[in-house]
Protein backbone atom coordinates (compact mmCIF):
# COMPACT_ATOMS: atom_id res chain seq x y z
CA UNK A 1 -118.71 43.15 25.77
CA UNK A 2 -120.62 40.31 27.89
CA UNK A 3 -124.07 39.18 26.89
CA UNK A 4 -125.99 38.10 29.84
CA UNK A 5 -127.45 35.00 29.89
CA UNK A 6 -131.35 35.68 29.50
CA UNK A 7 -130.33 37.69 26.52
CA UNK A 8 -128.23 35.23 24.94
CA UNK A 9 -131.18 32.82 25.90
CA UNK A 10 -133.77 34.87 23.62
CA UNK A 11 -131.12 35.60 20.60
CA UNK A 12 -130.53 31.92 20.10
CA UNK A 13 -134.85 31.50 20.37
CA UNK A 14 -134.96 34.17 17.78
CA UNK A 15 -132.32 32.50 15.23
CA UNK A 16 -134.13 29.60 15.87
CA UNK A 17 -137.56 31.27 14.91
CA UNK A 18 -136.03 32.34 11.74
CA UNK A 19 -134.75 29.05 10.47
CA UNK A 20 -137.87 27.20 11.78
CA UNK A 21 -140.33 29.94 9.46
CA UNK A 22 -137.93 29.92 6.29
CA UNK A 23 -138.43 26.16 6.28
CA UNK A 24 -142.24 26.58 6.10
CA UNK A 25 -142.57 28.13 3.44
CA UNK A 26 -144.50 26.66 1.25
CA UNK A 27 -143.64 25.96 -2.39
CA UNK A 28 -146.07 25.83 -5.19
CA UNK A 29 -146.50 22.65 -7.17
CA UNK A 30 -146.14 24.78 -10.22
CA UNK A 31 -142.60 25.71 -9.18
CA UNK A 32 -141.06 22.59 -8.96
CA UNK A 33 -138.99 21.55 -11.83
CA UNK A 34 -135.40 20.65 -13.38
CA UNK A 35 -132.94 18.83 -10.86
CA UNK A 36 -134.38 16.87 -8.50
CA UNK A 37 -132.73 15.17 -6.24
CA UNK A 38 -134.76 12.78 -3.62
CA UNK A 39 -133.99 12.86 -0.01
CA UNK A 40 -134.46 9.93 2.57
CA UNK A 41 -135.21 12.46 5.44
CA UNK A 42 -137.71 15.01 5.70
CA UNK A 43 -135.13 17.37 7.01
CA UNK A 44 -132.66 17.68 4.05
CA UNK A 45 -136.42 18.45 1.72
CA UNK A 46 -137.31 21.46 0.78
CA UNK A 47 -140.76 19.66 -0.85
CA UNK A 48 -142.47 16.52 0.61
CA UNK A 49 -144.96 15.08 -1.83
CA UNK A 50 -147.11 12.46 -1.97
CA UNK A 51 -147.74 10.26 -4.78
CA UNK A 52 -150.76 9.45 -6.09
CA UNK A 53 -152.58 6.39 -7.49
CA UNK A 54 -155.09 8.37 -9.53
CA UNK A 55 -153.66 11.79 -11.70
CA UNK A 56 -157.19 13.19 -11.25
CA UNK A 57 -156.47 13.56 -7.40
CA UNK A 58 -152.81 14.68 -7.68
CA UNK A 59 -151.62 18.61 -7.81
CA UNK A 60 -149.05 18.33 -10.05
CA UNK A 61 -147.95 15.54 -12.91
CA UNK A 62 -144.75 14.82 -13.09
CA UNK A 63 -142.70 13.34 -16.24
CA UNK A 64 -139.12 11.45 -15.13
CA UNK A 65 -136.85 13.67 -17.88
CA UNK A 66 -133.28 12.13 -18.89
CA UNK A 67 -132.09 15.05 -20.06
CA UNK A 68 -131.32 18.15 -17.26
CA UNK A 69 -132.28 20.44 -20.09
CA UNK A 70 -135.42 19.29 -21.22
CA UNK A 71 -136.97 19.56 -17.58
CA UNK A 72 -137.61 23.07 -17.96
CA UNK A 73 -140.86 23.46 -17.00
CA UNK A 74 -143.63 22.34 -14.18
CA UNK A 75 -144.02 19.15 -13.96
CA UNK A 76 -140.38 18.18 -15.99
CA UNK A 77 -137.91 16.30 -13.49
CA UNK A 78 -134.81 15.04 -13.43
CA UNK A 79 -133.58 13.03 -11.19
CA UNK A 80 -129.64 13.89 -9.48
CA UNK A 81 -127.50 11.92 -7.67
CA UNK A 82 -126.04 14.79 -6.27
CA UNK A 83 -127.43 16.91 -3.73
CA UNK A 84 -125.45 20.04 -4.28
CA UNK A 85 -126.38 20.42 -8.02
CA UNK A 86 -130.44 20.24 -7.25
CA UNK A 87 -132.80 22.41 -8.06
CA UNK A 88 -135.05 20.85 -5.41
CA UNK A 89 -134.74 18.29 -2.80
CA UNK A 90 -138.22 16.21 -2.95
CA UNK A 91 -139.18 13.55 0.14
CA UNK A 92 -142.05 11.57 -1.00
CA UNK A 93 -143.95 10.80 1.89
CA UNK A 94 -146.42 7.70 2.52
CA UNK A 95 -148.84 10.32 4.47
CA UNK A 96 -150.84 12.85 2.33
CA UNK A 97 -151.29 14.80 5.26
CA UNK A 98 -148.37 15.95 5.71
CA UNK A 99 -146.92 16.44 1.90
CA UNK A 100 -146.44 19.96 0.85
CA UNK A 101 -148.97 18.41 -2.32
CA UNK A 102 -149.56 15.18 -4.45
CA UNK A 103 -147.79 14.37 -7.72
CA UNK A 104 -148.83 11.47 -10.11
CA UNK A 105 -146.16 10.35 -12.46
CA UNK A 106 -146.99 9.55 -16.38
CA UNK A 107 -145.20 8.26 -19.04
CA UNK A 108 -146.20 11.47 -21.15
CA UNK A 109 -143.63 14.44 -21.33
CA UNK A 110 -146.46 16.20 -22.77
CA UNK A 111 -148.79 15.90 -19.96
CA UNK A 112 -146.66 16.89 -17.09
CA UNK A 113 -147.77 20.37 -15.23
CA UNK A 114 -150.10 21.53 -12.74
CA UNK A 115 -153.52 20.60 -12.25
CA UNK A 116 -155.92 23.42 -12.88
């Protein structure tokens, strides 16, 4: 069977569409945890994210965790070197205008999560 070419055309617009809105959607700050592994192009992240000077203006706080299994909840990350085994994959951004949300990293395990 022969696809024309308009129709082809509009099928290949429509995949397009479809890639174009699953990339948009947007994650909550709350959800981000466990591997993270950081990308050097926005186009690999699933998250871009600003950092923050001041944790009273960030969304989220975020706690560096050594250990895979103790960054288990929001705010808990661990860093990856391998892409394939992340739960996330983070660009941090020098524009807070175009970051999915602001983190602020502490030293404090116990005061990583979201920002009410």
């Amino acid at each position: 069977m022969k696809i024309s070419g308009l129709l082809k055309f509009f099928l290949i617009c429509l995949g397009m569409m479809q890639i174009s809105s699953a990339q948009a959607q947007p994650v909550s700050p709350c959800q981000v945890f466990g591997k993270i592994f950081y990308t050097k192009t926005k186009q690999e992240a699933q998250v871009w994210v600003y950092v923050e000077d001041s944790e009273g203006l960030a969304d989220l706080i975020v706690y560096k965790e050594e250990n895979e299994l103790f960054a288990d909840k929001a705010g808990l990350w661990c860093k990856t070197a391998k892409k394939k085994f992340a739960d996330y994959r983070v660009y941090i951004t020098d524009n807070p205008e175009e970051a999915h949300f602001c983190i602020f990293y502490t030293d404090e395990p116990d005061f990583a999560g979201c920002q009410d």
